[in-house]
C-alpha atoms as a PDB file:
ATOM      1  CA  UNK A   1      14.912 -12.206  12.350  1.00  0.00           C
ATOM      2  CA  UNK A   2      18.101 -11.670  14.928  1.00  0.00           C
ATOM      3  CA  UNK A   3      18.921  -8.249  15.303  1.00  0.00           C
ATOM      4  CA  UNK A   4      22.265  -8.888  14.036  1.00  0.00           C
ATOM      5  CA  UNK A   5      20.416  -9.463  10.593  1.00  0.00           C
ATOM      6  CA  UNK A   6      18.590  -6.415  11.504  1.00  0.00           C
ATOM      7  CA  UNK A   7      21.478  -4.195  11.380  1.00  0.00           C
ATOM      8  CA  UNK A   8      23.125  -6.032   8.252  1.00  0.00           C
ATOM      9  CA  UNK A   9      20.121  -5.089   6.437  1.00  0.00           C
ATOM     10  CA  UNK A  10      20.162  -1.295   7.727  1.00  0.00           C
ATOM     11  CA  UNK A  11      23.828  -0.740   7.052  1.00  0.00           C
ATOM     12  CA  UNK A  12      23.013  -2.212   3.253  1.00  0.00           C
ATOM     13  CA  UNK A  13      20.193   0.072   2.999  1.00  0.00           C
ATOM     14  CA  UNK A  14      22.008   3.040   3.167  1.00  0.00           C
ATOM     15  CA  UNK A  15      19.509   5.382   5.782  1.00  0.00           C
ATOM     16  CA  UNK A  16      21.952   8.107   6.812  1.00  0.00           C
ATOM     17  CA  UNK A  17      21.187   8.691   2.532  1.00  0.00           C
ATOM     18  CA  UNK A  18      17.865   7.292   1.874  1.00  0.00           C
ATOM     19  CA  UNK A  19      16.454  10.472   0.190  1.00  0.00           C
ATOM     20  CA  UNK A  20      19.538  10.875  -1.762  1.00  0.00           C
ATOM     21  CA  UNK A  21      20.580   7.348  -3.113  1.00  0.00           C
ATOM     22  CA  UNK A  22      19.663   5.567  -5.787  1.00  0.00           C
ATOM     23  CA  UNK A  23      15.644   6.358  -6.479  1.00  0.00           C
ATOM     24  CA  UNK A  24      13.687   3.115  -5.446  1.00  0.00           C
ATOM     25  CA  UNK A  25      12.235   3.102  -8.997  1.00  0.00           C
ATOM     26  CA  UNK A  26      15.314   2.511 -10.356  1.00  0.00           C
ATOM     27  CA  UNK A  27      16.843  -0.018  -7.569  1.00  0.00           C
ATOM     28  CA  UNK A  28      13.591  -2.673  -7.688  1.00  0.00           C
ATOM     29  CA  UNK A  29      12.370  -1.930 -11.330  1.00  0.00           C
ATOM     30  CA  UNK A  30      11.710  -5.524 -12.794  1.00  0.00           C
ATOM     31  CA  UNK A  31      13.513  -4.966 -16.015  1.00  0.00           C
ATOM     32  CA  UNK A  32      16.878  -3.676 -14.607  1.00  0.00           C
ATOM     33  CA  UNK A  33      16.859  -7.221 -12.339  1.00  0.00           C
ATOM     34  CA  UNK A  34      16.235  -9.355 -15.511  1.00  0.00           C
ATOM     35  CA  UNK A  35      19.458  -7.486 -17.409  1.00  0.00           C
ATOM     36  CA  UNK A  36      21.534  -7.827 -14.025  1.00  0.00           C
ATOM     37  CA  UNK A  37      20.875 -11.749 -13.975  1.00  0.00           C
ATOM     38  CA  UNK A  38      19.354 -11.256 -10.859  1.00  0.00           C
ATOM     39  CA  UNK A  39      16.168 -12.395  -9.535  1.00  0.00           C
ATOM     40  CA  UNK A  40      13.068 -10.487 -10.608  1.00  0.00           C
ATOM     41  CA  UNK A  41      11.299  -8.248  -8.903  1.00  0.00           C
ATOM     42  CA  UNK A  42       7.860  -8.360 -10.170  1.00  0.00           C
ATOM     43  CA  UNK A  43       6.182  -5.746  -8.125  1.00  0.00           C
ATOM     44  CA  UNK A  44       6.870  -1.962  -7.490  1.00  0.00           C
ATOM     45  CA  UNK A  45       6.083   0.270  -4.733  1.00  0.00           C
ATOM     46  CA  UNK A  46       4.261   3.483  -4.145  1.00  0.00           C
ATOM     47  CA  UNK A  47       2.964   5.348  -0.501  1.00  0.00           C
ATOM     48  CA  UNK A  48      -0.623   6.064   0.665  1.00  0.00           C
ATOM     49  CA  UNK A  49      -1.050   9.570   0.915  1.00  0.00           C
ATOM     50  CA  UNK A  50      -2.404   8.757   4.471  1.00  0.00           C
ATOM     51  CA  UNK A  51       1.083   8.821   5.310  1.00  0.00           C
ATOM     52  CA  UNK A  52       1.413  12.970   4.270  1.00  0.00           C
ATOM     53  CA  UNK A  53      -2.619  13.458   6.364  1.00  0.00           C
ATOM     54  CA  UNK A  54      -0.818  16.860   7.661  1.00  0.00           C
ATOM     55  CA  UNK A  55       0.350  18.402   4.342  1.00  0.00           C
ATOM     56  CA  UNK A  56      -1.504  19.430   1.134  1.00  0.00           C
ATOM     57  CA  UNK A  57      -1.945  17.620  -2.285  1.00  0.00           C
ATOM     58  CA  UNK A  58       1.612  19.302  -3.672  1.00  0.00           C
ATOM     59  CA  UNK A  59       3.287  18.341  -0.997  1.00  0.00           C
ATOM     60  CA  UNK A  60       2.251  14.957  -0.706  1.00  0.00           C
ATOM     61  CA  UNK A  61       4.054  14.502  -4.230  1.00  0.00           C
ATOM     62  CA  UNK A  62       6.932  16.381  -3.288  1.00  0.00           C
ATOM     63  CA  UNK A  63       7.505  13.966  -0.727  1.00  0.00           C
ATOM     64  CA  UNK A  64       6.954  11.081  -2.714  1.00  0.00           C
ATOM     65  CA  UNK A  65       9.460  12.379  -5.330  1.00  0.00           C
ATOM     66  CA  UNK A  66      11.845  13.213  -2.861  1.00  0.00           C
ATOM     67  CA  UNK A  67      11.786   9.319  -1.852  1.00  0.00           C
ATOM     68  CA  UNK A  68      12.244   8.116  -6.060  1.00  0.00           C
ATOM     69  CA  UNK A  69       8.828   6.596  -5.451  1.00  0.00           C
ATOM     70  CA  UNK A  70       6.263   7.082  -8.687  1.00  0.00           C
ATOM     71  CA  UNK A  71       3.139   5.941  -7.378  1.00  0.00           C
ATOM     72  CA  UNK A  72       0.270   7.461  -4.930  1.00  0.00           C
ATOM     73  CA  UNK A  73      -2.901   6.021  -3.706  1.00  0.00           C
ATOM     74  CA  UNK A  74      -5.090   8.931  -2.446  1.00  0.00           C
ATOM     75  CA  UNK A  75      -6.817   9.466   0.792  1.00  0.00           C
ATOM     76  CA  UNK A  76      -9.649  11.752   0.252  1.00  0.00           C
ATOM     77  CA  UNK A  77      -7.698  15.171   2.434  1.00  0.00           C
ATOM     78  CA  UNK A  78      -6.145  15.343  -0.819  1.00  0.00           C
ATOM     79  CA  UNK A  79      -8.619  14.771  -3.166  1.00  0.00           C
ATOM     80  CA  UNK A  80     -11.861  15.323  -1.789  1.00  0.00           C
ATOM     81  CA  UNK A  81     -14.883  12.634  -2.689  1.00  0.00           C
ATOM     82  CA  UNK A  82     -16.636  15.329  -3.561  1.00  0.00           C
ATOM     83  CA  UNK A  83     -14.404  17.019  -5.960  1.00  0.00           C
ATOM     84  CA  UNK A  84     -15.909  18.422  -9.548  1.00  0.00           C
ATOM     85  CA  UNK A  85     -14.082  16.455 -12.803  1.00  0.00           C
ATOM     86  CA  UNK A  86     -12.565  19.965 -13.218  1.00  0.00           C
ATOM     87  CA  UNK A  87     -11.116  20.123  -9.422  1.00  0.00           C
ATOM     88  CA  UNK A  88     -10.290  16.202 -10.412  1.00  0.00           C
ATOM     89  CA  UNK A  89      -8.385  16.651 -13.413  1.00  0.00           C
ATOM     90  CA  UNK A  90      -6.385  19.279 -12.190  1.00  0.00           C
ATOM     91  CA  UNK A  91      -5.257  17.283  -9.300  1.00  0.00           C
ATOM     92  CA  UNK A  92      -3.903  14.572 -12.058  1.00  0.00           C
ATOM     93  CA  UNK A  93      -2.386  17.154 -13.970  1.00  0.00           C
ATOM     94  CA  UNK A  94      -0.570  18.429 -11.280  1.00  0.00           C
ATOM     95  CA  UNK A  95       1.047  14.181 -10.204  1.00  0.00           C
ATOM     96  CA  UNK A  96       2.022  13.804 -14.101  1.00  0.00           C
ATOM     97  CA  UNK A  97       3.492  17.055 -14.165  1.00  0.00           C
ATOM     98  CA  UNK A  98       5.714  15.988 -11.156  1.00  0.00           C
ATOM     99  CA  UNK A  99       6.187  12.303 -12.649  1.00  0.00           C
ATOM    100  CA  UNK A 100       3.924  10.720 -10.074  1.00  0.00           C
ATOM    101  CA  UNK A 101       0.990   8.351 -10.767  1.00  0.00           C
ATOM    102  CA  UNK A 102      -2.081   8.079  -9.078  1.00  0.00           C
ATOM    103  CA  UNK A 103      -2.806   4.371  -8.545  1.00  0.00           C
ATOM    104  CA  UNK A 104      -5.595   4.305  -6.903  1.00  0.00           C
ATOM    105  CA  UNK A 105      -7.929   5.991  -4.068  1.00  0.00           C
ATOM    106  CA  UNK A 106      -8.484   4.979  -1.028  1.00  0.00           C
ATOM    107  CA  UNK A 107      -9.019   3.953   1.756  1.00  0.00           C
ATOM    108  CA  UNK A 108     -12.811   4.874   0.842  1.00  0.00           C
ATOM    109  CA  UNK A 109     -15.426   4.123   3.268  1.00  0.00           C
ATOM    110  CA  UNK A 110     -19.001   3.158   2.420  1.00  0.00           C
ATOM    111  CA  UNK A 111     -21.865   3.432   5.067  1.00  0.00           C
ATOM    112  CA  UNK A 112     -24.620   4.093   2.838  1.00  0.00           C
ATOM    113  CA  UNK A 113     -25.951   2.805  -0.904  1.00  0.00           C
ATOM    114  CA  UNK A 114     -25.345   6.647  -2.249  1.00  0.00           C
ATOM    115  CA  UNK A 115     -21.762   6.790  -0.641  1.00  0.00           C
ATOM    116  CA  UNK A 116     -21.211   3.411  -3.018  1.00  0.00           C
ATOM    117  CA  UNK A 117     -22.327   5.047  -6.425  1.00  0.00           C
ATOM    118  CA  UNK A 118     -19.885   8.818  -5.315  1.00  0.00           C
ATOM    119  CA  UNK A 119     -17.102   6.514  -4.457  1.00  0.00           C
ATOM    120  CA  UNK A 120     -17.417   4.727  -8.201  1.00  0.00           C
ATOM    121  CA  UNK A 121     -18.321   7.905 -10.000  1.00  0.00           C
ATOM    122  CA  UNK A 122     -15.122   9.375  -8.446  1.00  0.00           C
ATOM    123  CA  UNK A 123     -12.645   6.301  -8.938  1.00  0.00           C
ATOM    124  CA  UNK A 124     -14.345   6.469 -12.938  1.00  0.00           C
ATOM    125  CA  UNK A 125     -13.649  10.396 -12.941  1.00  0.00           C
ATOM    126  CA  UNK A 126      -9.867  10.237 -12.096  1.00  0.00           C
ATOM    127  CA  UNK A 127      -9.249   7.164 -14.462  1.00  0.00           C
ATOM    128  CA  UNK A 128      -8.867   4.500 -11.700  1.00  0.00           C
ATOM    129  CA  UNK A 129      -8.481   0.796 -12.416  1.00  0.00           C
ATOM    130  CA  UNK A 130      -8.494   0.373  -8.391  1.00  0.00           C
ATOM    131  CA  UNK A 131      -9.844   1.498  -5.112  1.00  0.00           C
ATOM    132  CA  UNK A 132      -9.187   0.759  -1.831  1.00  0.00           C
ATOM    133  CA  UNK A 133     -12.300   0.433   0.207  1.00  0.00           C
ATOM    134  CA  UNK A 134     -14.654  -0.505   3.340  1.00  0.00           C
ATOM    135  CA  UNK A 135     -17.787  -0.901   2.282  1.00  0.00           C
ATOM    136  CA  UNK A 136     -20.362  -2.049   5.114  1.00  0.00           C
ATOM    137  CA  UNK A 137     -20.937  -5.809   4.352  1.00  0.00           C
ATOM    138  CA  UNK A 138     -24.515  -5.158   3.500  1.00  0.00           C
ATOM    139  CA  UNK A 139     -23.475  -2.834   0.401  1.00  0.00           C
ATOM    140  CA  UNK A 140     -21.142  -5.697  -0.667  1.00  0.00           C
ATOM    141  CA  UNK A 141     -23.311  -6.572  -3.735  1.00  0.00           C
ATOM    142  CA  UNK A 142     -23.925  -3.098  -5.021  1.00  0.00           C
ATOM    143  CA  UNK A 143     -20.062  -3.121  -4.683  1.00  0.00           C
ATOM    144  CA  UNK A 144     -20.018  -5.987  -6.777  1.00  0.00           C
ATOM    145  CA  UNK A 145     -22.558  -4.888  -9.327  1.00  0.00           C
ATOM    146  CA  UNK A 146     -20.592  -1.346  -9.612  1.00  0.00           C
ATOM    147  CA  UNK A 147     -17.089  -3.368  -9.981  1.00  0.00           C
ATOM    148  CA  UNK A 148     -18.714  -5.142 -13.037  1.00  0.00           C
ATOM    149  CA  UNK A 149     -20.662  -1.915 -14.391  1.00  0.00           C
ATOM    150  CA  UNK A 150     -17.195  -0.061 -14.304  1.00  0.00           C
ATOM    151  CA  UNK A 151     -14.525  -2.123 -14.496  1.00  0.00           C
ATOM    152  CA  UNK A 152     -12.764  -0.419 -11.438  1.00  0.00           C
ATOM    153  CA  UNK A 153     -11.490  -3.078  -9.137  1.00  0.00           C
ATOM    154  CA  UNK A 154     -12.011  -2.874  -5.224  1.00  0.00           C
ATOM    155  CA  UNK A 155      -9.511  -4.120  -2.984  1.00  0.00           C
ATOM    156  CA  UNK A 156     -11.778  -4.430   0.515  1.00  0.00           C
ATOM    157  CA  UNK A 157      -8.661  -3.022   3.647  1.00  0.00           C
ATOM    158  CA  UNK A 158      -8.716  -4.737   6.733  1.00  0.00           C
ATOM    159  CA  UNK A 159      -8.204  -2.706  10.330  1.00  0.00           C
ATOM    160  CA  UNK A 160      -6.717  -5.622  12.929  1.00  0.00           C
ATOM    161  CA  UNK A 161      -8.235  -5.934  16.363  1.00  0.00           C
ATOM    162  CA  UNK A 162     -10.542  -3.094  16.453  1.00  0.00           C
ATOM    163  CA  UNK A 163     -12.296  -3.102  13.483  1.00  0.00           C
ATOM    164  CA  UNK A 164     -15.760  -4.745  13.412  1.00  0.00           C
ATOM    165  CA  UNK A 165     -16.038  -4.594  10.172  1.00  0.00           C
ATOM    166  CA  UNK A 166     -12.881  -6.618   8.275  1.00  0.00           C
ATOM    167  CA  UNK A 167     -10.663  -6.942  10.865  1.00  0.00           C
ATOM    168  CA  UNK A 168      -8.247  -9.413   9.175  1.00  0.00           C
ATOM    169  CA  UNK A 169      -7.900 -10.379   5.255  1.00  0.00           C
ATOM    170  CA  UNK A 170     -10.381 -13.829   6.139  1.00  0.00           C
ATOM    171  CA  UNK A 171     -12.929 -11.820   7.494  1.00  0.00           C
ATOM    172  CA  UNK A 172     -13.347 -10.370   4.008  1.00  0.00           C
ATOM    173  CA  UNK A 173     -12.241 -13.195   1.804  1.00  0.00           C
ATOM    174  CA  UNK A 174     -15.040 -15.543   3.225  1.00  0.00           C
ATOM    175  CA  UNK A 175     -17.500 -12.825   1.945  1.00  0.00           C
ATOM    176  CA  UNK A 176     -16.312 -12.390  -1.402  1.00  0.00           C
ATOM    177  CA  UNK A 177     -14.655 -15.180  -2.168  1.00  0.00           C
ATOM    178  CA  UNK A 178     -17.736 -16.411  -4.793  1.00  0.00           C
ATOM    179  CA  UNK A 179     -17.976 -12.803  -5.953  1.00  0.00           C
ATOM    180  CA  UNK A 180     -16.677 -11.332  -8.861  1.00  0.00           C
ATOM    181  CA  UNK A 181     -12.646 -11.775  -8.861  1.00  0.00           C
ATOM    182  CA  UNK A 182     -12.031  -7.968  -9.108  1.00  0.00           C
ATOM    183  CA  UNK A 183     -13.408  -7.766  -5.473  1.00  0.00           C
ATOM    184  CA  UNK A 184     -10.301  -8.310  -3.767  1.00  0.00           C
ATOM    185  CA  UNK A 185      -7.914  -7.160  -0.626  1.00  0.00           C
ATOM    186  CA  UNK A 186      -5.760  -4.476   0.432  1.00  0.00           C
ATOM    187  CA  UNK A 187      -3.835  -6.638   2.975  1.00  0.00           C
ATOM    188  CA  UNK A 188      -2.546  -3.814   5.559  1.00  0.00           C
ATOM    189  CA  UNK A 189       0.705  -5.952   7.098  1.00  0.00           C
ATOM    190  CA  UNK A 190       0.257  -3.965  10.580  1.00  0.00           C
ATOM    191  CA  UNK A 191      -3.291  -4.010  11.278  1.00  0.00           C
ATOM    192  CA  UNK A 192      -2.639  -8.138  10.279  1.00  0.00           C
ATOM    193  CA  UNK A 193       0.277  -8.671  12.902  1.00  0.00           C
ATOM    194  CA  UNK A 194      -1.296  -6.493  15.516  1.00  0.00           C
ATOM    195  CA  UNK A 195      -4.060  -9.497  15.269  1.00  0.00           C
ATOM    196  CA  UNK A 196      -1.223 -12.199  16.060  1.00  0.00           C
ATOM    197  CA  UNK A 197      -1.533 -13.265  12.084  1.00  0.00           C
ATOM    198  CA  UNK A 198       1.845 -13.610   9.704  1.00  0.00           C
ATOM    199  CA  UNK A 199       1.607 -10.780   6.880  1.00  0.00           C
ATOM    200  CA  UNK A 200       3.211 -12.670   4.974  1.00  0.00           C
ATOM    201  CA  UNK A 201       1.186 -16.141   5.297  1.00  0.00           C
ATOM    202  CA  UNK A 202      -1.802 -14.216   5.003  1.00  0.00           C
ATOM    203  CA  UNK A 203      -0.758 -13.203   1.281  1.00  0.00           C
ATOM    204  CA  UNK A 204      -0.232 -16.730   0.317  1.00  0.00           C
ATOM    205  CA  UNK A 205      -3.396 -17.821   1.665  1.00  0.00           C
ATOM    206  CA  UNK A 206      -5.408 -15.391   0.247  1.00  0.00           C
ATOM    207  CA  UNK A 207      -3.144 -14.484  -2.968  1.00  0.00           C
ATOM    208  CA  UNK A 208      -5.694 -15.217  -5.592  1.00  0.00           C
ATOM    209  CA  UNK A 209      -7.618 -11.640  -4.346  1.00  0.00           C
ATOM    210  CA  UNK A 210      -4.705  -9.857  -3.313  1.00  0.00           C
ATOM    211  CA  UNK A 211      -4.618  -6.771  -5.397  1.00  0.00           C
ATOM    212  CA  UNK A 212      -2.907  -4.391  -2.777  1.00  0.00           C
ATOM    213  CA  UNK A 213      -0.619  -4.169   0.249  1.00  0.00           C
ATOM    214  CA  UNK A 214       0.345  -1.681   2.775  1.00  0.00           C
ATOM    215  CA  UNK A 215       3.501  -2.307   3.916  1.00  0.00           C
ATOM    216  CA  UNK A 216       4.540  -0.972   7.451  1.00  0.00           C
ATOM    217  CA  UNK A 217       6.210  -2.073  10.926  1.00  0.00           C
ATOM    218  CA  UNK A 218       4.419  -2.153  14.179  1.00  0.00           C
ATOM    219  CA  UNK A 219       5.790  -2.313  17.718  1.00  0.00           C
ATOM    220  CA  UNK A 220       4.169  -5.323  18.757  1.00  0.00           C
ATOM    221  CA  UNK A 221       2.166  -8.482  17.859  1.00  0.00           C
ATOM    222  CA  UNK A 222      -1.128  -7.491  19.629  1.00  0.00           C
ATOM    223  CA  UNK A 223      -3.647  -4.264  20.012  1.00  0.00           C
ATOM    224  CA  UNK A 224      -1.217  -2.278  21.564  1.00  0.00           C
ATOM    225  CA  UNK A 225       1.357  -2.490  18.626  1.00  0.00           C
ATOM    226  CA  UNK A 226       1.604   1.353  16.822  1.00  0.00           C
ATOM    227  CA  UNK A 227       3.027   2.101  13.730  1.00  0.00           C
ATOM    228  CA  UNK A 228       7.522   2.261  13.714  1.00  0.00           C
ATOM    229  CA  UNK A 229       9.822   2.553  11.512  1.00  0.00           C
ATOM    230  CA  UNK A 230      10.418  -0.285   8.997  1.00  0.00           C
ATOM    231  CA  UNK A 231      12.793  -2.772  10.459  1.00  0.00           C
ATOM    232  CA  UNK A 232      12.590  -1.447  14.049  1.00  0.00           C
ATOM    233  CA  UNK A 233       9.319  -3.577  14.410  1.00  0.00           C
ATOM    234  CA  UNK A 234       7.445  -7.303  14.716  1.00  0.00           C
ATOM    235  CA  UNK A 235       7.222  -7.539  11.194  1.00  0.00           C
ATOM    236  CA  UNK A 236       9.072  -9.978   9.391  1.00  0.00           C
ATOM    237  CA  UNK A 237       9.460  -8.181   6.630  1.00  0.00           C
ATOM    238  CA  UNK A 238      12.093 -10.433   4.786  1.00  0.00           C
ATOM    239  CA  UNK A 239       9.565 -12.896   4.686  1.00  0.00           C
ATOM    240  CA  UNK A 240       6.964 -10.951   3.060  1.00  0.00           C
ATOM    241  CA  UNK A 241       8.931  -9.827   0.569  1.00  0.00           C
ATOM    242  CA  UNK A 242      10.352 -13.180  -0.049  1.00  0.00           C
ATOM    243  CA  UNK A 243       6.775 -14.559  -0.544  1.00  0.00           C
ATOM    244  CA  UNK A 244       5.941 -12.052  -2.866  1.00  0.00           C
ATOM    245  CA  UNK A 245       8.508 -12.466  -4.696  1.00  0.00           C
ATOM    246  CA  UNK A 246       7.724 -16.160  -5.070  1.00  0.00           C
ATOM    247  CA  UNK A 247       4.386 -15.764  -5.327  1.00  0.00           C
ATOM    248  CA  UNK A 248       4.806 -13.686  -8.501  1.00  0.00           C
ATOM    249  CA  UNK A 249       3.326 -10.390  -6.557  1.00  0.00           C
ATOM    250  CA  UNK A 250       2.932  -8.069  -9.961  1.00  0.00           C
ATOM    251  CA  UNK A 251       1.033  -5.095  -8.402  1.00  0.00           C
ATOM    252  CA  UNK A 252       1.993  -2.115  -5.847  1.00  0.00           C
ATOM    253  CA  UNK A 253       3.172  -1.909  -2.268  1.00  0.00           C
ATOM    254  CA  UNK A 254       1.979   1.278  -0.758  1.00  0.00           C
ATOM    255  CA  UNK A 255       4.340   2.483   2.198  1.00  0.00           C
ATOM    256  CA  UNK A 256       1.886   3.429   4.942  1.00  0.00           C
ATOM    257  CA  UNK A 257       3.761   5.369   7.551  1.00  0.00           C
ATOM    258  CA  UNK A 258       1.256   6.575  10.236  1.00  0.00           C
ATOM    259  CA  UNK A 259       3.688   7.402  13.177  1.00  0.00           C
ATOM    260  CA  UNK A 260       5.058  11.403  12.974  1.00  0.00           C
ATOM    261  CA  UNK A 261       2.392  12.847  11.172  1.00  0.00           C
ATOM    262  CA  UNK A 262       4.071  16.341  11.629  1.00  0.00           C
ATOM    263  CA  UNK A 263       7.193  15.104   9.881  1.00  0.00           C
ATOM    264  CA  UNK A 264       7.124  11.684   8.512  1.00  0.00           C
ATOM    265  CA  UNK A 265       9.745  12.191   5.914  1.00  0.00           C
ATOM    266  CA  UNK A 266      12.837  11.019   8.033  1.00  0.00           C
ATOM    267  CA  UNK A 267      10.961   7.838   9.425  1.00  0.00           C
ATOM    268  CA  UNK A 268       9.692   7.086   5.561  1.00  0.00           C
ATOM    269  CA  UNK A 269      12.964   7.774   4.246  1.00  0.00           C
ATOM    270  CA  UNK A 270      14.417   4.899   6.825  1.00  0.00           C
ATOM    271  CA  UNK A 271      11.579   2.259   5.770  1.00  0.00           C
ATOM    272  CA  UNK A 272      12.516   2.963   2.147  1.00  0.00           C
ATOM    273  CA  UNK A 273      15.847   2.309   2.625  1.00  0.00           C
ATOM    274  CA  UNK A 274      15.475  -0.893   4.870  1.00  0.00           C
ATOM    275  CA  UNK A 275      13.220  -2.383   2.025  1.00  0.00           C
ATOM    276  CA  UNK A 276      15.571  -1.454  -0.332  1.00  0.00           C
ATOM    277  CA  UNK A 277      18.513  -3.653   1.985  1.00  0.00           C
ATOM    278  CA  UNK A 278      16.232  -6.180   2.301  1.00  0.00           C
ATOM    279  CA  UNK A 279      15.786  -6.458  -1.638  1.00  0.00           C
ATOM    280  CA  UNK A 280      19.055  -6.071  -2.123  1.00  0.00           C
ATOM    281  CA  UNK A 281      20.009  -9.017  -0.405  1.00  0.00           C
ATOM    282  CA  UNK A 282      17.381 -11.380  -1.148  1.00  0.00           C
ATOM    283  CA  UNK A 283      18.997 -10.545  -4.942  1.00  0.00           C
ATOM    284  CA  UNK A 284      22.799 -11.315  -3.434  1.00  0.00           C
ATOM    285  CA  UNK A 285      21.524 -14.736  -2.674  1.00  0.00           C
END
């Protein structure tokens, strides 16, 4: 992507008003693209709570409201694995009340067979039809045999370069690719580049078990890359979204923004916006 398309896309999406414009719920929904005669978006988008690691529960979805984003997938800081149903349904009480959704959990590690059967029994609890986990590759057919037992879907997140576990989408495909088809991926887009790999080719090679993404922009195409702003990175994020699209992508993108823990609003606020150019376009054309 030439930078000049870089800053076409940024003046488009608006970022000096990203937290102000039109909500992102509004902008991509599906339904308003089929009355406009423009092309469909099928999927929507949400953040991982990851993203707010510095803030509590109520103001992770103040945040998330603040952005016109409906959707949350919930790291454990915010809703502890070992919450009681009560401490549980209070937390969900508390997202409806504020409009927001929780879509799903995550990411959940799994080192032993007992952290497996708490990380169901907590996904069943909150009403989850999703989690995003790493469970070590032995557990992988308990996983299985829980997936089927509760119908609660687990999309396996990969780490890039340092991760000895699932480092890129393959590495966890080629183990669950005969399994049950509700074992599937979160496909993290930064940890994928940082491994040299295109986001975007990954999806379409592994689409059939892609059940989540985390969309975010890293500095550079190796180890070394960190998380930046959306459209200030490597990523080619046109080109995912493009594939997506064709692909027929009908679940959630979770913004993931792991740089400015402190204060990640503005830097969110920016990605939001550039995605929202970048849709925008890709509709124009």
């Amino acid at each position: 992507m030439t930078e000049h398309s870089r800053r076409d896309f940024f003046k488009m999406a608006g970022l000096t008003a990203a937290i102000g414009s039109i909500p992102v719920s509004k902008s991509l929904a599906a339904d308003e693209s089929r009355q406009a005669g423009r092309i469909n978006i099928p999927f929507d988008f949400g953040i991982a709570s990851y993203t707010f690691r510095a803030f509590s529960l109520d103001k992770a979805v103040e945040m998330t409201t603040r952005l016109g984003l409906k959707k949350l997938t919930l790291k454990d800081m915010h809703l502890p694995l070992t919450s009681s149903e009560g401490e549980i349904q209070a937390s969900l009480l508390k997202m409806k009340n504020a409009g927001v959704e929780l879509s799903s959990c995550g990411v959940v590690y799994m080192r032993t067979e007992e952290e497996v059967h708490r990380a169901f029994a907590y996904a069943k609890s909150a009403g989850l039809k999703m989690m995003v986990g790493v469970p070590e590759q032995p557990l992988l057919e308990l996983a299985e045999r829980k997936v089927k037992e509760t119908d609660i879907a687990l999309a396996i997140h990969n780490h890039g370069p340092t991760d000895q576990r699932f480092p890129s989408p393959e590495s966890a495909y080629k183990l669950i690719a005969g399994m049950d088809k509700r074992m599937g991926l979160c496909i993290d887009i930064g940890h994928t580049q940082r491994l040299g790999l295109d986001p975007a080719t990954e999806a379409e090679r592994f689409f059939d078990r892609l059940l989540d993404v985390h969309i975010k922009d890293v500095s550079a195409a190796d180890a070394k890359g960190t998380t930046v702003e959306i459209g200030r990175g490597v990523i080619d994020i046109p080109k995912l979204l493009n594939t997506l699209i064709k692909l027929r992508y009908s679940r959630t993108l979770h913004f993931e923004f792991e740089k400015d823990d402190k204060d990640p609003l503005p830097g969110l606020a920016e990605s939001v916006g550039y995605v929202r150019g970048v849709l925008a376009t890709l509709q124009q054309t």
